[in-house]
C-alpha atoms as a PDB file:
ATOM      1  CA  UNK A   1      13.337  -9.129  -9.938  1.00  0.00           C
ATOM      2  CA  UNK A   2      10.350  -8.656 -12.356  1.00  0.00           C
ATOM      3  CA  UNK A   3       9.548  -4.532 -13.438  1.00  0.00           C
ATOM      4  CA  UNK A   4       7.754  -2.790 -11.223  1.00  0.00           C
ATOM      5  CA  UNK A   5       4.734  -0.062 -11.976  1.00  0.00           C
ATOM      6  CA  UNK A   6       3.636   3.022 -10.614  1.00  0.00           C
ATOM      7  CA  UNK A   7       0.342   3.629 -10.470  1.00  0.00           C
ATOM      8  CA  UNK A   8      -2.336   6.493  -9.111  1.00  0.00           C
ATOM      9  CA  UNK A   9      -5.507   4.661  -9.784  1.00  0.00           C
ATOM     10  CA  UNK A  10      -7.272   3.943  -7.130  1.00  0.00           C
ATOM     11  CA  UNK A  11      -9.201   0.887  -7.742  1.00  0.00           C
ATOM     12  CA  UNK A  12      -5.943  -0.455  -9.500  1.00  0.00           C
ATOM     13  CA  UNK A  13      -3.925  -0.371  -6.162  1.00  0.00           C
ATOM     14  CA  UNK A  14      -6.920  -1.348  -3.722  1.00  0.00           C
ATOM     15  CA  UNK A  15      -6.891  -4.794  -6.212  1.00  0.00           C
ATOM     16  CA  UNK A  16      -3.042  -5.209  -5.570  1.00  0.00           C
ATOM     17  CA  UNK A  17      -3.732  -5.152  -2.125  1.00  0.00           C
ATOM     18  CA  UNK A  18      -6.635  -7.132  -2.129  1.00  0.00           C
ATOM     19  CA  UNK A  19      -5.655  -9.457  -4.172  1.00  0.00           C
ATOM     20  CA  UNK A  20      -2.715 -10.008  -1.691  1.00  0.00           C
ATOM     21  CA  UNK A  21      -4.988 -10.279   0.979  1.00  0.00           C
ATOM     22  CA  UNK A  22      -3.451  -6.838   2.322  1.00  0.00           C
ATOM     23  CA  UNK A  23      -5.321  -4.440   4.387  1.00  0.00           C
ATOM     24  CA  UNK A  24      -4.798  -0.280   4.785  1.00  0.00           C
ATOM     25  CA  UNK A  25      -2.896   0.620   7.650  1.00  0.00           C
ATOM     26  CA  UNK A  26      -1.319   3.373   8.762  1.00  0.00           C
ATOM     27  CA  UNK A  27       1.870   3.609  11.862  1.00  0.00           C
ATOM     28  CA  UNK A  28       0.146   4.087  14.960  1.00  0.00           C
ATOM     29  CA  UNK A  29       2.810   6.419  16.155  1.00  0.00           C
ATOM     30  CA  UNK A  30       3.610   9.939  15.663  1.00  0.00           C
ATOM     31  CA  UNK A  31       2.102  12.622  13.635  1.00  0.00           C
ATOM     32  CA  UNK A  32      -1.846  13.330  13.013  1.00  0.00           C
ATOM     33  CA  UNK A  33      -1.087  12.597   8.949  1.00  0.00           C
ATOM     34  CA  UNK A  34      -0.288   9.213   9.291  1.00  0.00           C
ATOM     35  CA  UNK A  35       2.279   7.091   7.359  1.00  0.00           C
ATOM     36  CA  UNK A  36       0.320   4.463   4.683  1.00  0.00           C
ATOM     37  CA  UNK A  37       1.535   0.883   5.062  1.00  0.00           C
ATOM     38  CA  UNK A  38      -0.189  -2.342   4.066  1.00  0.00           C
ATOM     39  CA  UNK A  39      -1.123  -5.039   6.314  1.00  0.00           C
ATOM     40  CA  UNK A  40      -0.433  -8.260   5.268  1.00  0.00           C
ATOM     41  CA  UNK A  41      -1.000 -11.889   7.122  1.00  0.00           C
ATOM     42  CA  UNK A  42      -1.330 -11.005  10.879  1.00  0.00           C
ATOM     43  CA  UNK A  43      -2.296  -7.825  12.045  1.00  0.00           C
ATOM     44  CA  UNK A  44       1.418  -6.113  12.878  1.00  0.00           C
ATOM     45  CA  UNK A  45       2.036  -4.462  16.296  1.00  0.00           C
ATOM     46  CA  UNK A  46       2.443  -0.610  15.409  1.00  0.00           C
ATOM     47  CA  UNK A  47      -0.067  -0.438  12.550  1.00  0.00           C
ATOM     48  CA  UNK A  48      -3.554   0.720  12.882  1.00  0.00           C
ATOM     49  CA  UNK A  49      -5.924  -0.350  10.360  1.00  0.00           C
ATOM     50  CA  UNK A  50      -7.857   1.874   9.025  1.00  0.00           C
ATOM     51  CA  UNK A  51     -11.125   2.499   5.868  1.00  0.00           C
ATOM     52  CA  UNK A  52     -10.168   2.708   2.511  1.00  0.00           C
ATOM     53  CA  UNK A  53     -11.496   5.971   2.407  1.00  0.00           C
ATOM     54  CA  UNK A  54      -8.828   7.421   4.647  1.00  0.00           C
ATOM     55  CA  UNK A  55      -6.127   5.638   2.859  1.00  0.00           C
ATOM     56  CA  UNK A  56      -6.875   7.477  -0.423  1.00  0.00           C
ATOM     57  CA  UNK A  57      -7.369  10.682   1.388  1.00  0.00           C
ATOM     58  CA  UNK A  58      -3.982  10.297   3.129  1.00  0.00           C
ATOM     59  CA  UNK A  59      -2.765   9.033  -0.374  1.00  0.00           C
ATOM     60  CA  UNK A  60      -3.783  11.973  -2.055  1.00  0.00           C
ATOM     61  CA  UNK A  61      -3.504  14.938   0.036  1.00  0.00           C
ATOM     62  CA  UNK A  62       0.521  13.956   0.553  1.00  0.00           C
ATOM     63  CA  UNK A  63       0.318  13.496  -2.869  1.00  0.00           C
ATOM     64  CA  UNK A  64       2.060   9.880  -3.190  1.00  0.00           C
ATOM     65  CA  UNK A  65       1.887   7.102  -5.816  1.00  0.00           C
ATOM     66  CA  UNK A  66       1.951   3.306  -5.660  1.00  0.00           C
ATOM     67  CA  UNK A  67       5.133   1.445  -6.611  1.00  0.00           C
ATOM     68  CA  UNK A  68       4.369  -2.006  -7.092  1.00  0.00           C
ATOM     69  CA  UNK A  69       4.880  -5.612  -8.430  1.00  0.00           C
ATOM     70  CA  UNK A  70       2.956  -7.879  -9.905  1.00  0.00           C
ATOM     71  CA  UNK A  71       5.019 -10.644  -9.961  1.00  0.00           C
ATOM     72  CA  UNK A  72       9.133 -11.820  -8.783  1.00  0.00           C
ATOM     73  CA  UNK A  73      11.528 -12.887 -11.823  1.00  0.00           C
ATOM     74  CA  UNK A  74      10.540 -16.618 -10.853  1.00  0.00           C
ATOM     75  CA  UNK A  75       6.992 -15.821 -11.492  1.00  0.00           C
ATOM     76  CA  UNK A  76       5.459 -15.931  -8.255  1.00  0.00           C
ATOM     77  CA  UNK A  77       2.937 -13.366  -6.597  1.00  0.00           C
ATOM     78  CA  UNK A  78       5.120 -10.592  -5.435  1.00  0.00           C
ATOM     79  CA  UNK A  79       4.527  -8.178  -2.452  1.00  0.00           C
ATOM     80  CA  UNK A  80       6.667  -5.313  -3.209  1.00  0.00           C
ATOM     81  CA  UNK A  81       4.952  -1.952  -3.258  1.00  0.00           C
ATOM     82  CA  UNK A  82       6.086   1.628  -1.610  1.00  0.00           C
ATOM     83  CA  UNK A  83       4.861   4.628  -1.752  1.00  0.00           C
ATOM     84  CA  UNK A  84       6.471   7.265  -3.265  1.00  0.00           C
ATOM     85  CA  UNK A  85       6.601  11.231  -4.308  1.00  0.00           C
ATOM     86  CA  UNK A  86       4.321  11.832  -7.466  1.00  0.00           C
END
């Protein structure tokens, strides 16, 4: 496995996902705060999509950062990213 980066920027990680063709999500279920994920490929049963302008308010008022990777030890486009404490 490749190194992986943490990042707060917010243009930075909204390119990662992007680039991925990702999407902002957060699980449907439980809580008014809402859990971030990223919605890749088909839209997945349990995630609600949502603006980028929640994510990053979500992102910053739980105060999280972006764990990511750019690309796997073979060189291809990786995926992996989780959010994590600041």
């Amino acid at each position: 496995m490749s190194e992986a980066e943490t990042t707060t920027d917010h243009s930075r990680i909204r390119n990662w996902i992007d680039d991925r063709d990702g999407r902002p999500a957060k699980v449907s279920a439980g809580g008014t705060g809402g859990i971030l994920r990223i919605d890749f490929g088909e839209p997945e049963e349990g995630l609600t999509p949502i603006a980028w302008e929640e994510f990053f308010e979500i992102f910053e008022k739980n105060q999280l950062a972006f764990l990511h990777q750019d690309r796997t030890a073979d060189g291809q486009i990786s995926r992996f990213s989780k959010f994590i404490d600041r």
